[in-house]
Protein backbone atom coordinates (compact mmCIF):
# COMPACT_ATOMS: atom_id res chain seq x y z
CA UNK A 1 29.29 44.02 -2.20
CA UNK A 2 27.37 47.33 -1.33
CA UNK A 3 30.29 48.56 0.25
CA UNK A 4 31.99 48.09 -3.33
CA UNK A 5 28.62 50.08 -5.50
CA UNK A 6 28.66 52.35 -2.47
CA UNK A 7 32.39 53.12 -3.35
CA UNK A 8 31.33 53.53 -7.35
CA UNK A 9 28.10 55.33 -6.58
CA UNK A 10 30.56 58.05 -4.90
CA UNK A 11 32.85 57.92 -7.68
CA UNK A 12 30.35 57.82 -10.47
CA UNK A 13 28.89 61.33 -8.76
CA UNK A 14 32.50 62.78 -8.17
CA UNK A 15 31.53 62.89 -4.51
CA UNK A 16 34.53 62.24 -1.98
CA UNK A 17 34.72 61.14 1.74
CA UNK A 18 36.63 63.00 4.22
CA UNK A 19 37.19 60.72 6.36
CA UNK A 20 37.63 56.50 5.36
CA UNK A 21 37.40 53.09 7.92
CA UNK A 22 37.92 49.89 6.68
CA UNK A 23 35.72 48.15 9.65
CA UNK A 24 37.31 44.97 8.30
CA UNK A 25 40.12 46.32 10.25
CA UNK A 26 38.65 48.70 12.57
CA UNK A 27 35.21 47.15 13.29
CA UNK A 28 33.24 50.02 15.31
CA UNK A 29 30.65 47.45 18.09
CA UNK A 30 27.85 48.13 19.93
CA UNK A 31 29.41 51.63 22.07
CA UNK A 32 30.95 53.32 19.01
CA UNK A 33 27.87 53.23 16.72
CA UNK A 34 26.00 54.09 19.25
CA UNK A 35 27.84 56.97 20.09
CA UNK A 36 27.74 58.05 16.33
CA UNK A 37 23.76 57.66 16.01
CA UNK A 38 23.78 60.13 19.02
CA UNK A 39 25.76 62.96 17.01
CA UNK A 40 23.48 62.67 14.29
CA UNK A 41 19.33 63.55 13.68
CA UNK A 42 18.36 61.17 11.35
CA UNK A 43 19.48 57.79 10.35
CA UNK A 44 18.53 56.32 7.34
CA UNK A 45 18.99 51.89 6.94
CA UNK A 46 19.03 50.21 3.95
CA UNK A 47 18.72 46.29 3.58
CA UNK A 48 17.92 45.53 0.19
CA UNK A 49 15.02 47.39 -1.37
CA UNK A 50 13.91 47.79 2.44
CA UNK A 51 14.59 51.54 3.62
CA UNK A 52 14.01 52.89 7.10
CA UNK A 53 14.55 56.31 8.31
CA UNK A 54 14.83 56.88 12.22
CA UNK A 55 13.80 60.38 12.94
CA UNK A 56 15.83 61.31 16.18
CA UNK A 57 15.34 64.69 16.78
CA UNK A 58 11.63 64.39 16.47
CA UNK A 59 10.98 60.69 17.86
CA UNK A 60 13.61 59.39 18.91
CA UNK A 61 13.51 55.41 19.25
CA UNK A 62 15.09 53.80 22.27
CA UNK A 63 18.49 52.17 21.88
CA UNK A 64 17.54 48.83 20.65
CA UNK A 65 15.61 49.88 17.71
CA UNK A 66 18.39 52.40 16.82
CA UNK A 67 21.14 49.42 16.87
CA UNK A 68 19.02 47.02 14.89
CA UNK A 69 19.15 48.96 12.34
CA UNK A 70 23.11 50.24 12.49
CA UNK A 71 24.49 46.95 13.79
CA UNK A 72 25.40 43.70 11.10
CA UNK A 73 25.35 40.21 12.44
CA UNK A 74 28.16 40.55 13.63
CA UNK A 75 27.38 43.34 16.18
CA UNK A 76 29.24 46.02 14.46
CA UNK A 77 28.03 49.16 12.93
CA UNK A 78 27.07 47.80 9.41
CA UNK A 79 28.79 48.96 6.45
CA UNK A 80 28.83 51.16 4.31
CA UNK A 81 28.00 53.67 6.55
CA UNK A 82 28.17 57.33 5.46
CA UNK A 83 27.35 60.44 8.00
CA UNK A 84 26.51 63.79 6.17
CA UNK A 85 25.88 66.41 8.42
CA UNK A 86 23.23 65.09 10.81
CA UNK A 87 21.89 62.37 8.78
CA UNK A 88 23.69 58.90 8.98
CA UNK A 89 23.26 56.64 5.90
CA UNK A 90 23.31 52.72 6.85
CA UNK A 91 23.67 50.15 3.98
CA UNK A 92 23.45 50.56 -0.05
CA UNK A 93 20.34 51.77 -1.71
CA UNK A 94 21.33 54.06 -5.26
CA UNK A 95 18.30 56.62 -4.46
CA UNK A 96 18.88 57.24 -1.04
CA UNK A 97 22.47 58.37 -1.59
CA UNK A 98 21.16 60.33 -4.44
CA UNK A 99 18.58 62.09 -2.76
CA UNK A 100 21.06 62.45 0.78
CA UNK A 101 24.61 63.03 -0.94
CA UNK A 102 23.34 65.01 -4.07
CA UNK A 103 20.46 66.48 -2.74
């Protein structure tokens, strides 16, 4: 479902990914999203109204804290997940994009 009002949110804004993975089909586990959060500065996770940012230039958390907040229940990188220059967006939450992706 957030994948889905992640998709309109992008489309509502005219706002277009270069690069698409269905992780139904390509799941990335525990190495790959690990390996993203270390290209990127920031990560910000969204469960529900619940928003964390990880500040990884500044303070950066060890690697557990970093993959409970990118990994599902399944123990792959949770979805959506959008990377905009060094800030990694994890989950659905309308003003986070807005302020990340528009801002």
């Amino acid at each position: 479902m957030s994948c889905q009002k992640a998709q309109e949110f992008l489309e509502d804004n005219d706002l277009q990914a270069i690069e698409q993975t269905i992780v139904g089909k390509s799941p990335k586990g525990k190495a790959e999203a690990l390996a993203l959060a270390k290209t990127v500065d920031r990560i910000v996770a969204a469960k529900g109204k619940k928003i964390v940012t990880l500040d990884l230039k500044k303070d950066r958390p060890d690697e557990a804290t970093v993959l409970a907040h990118i990994l599902g229940p399944t123990g792959n990188l949770r979805a959506p997940a959008i990377r905009k220059g060094k800030t990694l967006l994890v989950g659905f939450n309308a003003d986070v994009y807005a302020s990340v992706l528009k801002g």
